[in-house]
C-alpha atoms as a PDB file:
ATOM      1  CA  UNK A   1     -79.216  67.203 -53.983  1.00  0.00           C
ATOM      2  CA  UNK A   2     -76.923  66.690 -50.863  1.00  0.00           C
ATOM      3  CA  UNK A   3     -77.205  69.802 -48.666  1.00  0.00           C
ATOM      4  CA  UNK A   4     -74.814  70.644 -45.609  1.00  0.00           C
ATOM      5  CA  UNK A   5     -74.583  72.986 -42.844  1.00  0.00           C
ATOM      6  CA  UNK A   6     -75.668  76.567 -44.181  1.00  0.00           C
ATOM      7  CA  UNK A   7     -74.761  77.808 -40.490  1.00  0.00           C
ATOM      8  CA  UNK A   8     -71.342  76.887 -41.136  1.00  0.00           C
ATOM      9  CA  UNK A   9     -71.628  79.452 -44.023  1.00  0.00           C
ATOM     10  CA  UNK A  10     -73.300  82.042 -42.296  1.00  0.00           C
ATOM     11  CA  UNK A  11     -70.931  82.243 -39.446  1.00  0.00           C
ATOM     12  CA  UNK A  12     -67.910  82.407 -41.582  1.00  0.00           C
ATOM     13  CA  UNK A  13     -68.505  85.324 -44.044  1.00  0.00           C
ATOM     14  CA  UNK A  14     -69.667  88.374 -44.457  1.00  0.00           C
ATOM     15  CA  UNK A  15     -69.106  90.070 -47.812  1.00  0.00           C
ATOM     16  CA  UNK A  16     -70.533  93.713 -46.495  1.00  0.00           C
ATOM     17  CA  UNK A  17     -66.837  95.096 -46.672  1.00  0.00           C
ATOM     18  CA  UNK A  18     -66.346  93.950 -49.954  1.00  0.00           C
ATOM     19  CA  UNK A  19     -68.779  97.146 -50.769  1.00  0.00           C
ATOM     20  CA  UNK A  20     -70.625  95.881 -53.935  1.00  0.00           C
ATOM     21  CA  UNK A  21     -73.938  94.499 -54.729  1.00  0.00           C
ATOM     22  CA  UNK A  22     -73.227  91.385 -56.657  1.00  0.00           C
ATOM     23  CA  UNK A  23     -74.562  90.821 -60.173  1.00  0.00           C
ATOM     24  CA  UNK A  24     -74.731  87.440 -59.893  1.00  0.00           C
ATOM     25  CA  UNK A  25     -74.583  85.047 -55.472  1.00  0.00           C
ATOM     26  CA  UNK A  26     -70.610  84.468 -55.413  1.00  0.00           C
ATOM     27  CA  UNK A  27     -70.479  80.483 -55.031  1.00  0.00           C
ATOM     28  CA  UNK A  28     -68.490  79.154 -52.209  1.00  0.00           C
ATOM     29  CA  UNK A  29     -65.876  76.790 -52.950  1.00  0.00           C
ATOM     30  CA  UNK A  30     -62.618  75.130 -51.123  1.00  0.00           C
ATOM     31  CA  UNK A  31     -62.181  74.955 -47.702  1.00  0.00           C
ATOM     32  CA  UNK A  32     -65.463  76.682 -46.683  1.00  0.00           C
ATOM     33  CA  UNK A  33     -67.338  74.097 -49.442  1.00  0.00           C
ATOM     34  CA  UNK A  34     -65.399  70.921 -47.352  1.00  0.00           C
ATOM     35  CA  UNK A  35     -67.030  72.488 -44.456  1.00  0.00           C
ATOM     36  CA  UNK A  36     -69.949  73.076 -45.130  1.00  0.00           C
ATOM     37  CA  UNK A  37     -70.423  69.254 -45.944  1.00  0.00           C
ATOM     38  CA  UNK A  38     -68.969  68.326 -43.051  1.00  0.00           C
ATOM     39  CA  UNK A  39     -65.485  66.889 -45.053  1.00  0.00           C
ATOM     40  CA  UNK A  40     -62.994  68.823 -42.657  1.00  0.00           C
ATOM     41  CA  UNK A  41     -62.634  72.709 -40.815  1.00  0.00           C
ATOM     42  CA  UNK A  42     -61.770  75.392 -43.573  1.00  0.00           C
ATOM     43  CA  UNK A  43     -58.687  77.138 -42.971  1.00  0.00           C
ATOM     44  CA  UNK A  44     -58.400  81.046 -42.941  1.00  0.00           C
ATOM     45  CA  UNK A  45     -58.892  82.131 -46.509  1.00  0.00           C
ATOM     46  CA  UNK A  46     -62.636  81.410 -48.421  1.00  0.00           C
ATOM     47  CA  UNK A  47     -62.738  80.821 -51.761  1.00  0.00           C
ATOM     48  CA  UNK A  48     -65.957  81.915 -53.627  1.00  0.00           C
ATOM     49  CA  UNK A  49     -66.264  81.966 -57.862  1.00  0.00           C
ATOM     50  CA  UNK A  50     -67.811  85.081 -58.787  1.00  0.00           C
ATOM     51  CA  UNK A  51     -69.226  86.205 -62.508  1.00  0.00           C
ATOM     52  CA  UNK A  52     -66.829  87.585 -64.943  1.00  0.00           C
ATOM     53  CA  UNK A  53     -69.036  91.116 -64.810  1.00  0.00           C
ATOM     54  CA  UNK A  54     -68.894  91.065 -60.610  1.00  0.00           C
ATOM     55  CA  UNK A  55     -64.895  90.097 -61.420  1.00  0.00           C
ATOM     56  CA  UNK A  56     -64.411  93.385 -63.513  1.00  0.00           C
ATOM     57  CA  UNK A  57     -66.003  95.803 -61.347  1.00  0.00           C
ATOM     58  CA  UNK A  58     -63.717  94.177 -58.155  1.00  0.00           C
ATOM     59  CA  UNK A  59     -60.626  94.646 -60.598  1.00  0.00           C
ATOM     60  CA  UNK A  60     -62.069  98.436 -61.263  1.00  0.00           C
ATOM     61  CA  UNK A  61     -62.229  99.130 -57.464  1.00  0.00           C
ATOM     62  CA  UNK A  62     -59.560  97.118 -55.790  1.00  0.00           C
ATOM     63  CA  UNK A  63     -57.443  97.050 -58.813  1.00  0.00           C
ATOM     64  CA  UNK A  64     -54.002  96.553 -56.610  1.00  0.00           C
ATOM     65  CA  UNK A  65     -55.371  93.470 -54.975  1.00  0.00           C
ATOM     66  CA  UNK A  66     -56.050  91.539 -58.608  1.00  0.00           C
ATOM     67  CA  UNK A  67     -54.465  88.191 -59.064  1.00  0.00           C
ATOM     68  CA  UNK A  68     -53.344  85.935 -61.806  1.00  0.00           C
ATOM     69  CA  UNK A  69     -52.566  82.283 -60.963  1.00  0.00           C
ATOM     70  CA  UNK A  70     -52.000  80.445 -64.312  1.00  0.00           C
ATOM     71  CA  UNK A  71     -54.816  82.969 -66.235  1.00  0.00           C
ATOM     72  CA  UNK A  72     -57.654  82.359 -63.383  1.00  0.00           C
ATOM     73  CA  UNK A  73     -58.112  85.964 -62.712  1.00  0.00           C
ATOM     74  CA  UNK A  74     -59.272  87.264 -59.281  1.00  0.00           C
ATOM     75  CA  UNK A  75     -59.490  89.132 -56.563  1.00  0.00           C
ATOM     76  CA  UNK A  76     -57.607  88.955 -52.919  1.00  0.00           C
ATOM     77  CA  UNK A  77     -59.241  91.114 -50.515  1.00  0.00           C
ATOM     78  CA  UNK A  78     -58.641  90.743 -46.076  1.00  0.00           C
ATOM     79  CA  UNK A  79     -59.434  86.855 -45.817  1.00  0.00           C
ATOM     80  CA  UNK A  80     -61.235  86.372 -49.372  1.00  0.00           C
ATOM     81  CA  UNK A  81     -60.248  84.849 -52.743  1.00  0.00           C
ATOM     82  CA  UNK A  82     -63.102  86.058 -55.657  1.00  0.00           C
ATOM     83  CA  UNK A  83     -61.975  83.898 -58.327  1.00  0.00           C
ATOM     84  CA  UNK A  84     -63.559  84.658 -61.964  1.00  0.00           C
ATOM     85  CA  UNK A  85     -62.083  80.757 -62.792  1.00  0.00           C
ATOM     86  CA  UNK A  86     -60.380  77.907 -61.552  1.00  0.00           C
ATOM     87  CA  UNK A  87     -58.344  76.088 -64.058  1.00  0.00           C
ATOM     88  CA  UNK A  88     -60.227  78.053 -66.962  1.00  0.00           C
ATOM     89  CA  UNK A  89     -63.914  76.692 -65.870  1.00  0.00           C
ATOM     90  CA  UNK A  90     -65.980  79.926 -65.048  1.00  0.00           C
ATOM     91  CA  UNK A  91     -69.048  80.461 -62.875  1.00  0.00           C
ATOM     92  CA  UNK A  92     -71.241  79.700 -65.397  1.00  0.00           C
ATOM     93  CA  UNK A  93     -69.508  75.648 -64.662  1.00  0.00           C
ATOM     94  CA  UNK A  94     -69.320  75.804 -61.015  1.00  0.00           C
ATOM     95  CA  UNK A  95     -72.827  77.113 -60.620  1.00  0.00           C
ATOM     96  CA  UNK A  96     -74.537  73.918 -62.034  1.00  0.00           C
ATOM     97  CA  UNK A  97     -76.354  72.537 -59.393  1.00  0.00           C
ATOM     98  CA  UNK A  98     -75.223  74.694 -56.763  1.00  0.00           C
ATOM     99  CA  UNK A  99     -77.297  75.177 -53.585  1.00  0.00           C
ATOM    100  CA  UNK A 100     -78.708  78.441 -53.435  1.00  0.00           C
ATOM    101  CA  UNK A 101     -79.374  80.649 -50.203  1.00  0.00           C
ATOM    102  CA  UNK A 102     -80.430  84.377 -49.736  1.00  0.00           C
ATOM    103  CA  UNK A 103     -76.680  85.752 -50.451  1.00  0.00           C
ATOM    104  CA  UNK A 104     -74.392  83.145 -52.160  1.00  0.00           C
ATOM    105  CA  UNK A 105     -74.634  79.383 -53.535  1.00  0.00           C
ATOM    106  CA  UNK A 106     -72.337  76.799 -52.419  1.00  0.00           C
ATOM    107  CA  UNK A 107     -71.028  74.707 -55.075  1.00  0.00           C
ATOM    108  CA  UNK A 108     -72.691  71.556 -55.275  1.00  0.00           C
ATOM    109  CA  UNK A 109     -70.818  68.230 -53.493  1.00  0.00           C
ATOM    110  CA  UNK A 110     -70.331  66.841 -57.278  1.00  0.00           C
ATOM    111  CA  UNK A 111     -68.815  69.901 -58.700  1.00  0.00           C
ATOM    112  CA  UNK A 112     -66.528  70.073 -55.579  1.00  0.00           C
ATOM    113  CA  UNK A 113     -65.449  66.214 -55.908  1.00  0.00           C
ATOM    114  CA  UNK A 114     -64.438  67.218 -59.312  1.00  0.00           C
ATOM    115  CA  UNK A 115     -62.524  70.095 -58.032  1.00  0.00           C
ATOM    116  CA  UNK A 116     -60.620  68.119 -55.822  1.00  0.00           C
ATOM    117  CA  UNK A 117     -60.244  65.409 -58.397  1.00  0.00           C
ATOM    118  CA  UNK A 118     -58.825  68.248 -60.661  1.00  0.00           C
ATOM    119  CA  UNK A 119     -56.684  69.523 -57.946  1.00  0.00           C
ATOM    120  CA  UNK A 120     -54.949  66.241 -57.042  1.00  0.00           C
ATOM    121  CA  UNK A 121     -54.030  65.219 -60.736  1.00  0.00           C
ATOM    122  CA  UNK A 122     -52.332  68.907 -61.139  1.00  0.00           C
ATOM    123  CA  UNK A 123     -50.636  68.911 -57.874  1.00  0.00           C
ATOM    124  CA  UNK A 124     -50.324  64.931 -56.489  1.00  0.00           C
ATOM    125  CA  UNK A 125     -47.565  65.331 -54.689  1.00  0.00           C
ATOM    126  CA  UNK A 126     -49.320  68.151 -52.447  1.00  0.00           C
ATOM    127  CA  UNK A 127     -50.655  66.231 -48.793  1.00  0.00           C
ATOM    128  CA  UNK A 128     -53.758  69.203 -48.819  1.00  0.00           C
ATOM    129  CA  UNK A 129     -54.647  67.946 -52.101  1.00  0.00           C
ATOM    130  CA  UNK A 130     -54.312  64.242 -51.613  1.00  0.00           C
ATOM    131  CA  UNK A 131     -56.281  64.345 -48.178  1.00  0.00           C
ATOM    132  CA  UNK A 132     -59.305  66.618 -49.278  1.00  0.00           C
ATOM    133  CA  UNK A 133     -59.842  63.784 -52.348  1.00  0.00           C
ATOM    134  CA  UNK A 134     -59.425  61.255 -50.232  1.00  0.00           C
ATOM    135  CA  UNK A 135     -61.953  62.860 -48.057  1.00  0.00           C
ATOM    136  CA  UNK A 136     -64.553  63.439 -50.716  1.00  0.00           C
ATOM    137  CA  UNK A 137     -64.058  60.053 -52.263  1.00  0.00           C
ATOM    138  CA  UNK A 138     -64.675  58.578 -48.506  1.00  0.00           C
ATOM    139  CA  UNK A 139     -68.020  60.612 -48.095  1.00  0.00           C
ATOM    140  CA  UNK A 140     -69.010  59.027 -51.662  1.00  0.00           C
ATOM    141  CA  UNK A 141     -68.222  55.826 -50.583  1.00  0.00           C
ATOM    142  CA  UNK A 142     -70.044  55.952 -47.193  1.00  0.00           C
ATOM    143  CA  UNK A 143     -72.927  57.889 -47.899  1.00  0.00           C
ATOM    144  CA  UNK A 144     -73.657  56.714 -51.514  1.00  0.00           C
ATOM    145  CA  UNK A 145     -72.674  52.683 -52.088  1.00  0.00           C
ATOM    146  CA  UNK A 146     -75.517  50.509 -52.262  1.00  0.00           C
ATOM    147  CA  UNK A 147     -75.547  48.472 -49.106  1.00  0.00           C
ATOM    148  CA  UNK A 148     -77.089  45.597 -50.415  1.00  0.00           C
ATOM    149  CA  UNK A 149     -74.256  45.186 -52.992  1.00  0.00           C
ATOM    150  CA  UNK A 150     -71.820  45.530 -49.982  1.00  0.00           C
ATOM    151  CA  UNK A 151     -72.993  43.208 -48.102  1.00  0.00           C
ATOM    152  CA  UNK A 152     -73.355  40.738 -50.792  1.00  0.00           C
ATOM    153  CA  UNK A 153     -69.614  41.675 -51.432  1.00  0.00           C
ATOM    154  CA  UNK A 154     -68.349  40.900 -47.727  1.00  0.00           C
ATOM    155  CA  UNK A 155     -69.803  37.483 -47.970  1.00  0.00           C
ATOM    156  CA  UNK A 156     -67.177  36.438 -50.561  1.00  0.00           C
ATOM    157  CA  UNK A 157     -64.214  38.042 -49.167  1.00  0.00           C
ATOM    158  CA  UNK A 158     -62.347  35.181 -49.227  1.00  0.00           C
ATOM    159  CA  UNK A 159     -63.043  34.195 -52.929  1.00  0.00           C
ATOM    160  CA  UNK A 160     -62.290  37.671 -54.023  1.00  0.00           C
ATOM    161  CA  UNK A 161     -58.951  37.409 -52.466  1.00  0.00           C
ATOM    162  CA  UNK A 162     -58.429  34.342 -54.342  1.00  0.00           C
ATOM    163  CA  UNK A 163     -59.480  35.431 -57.575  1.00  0.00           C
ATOM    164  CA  UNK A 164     -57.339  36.986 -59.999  1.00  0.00           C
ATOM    165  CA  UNK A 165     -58.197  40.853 -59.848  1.00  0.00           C
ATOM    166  CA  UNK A 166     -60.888  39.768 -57.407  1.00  0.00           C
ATOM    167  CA  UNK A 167     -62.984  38.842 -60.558  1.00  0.00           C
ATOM    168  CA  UNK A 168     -65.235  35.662 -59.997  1.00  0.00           C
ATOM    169  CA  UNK A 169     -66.357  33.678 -62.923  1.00  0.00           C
ATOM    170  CA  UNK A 170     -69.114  31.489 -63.613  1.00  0.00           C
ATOM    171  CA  UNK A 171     -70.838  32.078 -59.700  1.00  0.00           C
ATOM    172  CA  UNK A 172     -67.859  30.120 -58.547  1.00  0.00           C
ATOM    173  CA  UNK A 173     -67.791  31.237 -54.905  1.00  0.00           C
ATOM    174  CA  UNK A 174     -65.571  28.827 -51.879  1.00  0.00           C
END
């Protein structure tokens, strides 16, 4: 489990004037998620997913702030996006694996690479998009590759570069 910087969380949001108790810890996504692992600085809105049951009594109360992007139902209230679903997936999806704290979860760094996977092939002509999988891609690749297997790599540089498709046969290195 990666974990990032809960304080980043904590001084960003505070759900007190939302004025419910939540069934079920709203999971922080987007912007504040990037954040919170250090990717990039969210911007002004937060994103969380909340439960189809906390989505219904928001809709009840604040029924003139509901929104409906593409049949993701939610919620815009001051700074905050509660989001029943993004692209159809529910909390149910998003909270596998999630890192729990005393209030909220934030969505785990592998259901947030998917989300920006997801986001990029819908909209790849958007920068925002583009950059924040580039960025989560990057953190894989610097925090996660095998180092051995990298180094091994950079010693055959040249060959690869040679090679058609980089691909080496038969140990054949220059």
């Amino acid at each position: 489990m990666i974990l990032g910087n809960k304080s980043v969380v904590d001084n960003a949001i505070d759900l007190t004037c939302i004025s419910i108790t939540f069934s079920s810890k709203p999971i922080i996504v987007g912007g504040l998620a990037m954040e919170y692992y250090g990717l990039r600085k969210c911007g002004d809105d937060i994103d969380l997913i909340i439960s189809n049951e906390d989505y219904q009594i928001l809709a009840s109360k604040y029924s003139e702030c509901k929104i409906d992007t593409w049949g993701d139902l939610g919620i815009k209230f001051n700074q905050f996006e509660l989001l029943r679903s993004v692209s159809r997936l529910d909390y149910d999806f998003y909270s596998k694996g999630a890192i729990e704290y005393e209030k909220y979860k934030v969505l785990s760094f592998e259901r947030l690479f998917f989300m920006t996977a997801a986001a990029v092939r819908s909209e790849p002509d958007v920068k925002k998009r583009v950059d924040d999988f580039g960025l989560a891609l990057g953190h894989c690749y610097n925090n996660y590759r095998n180092q051995d297997y990298v180094n091994n790599a950079e010693l055959h540089t040249a060959t690869y570069e040679n090679a058609l498709d980089g691909t080496i046969f038969g140990g054949k290195y220059i």
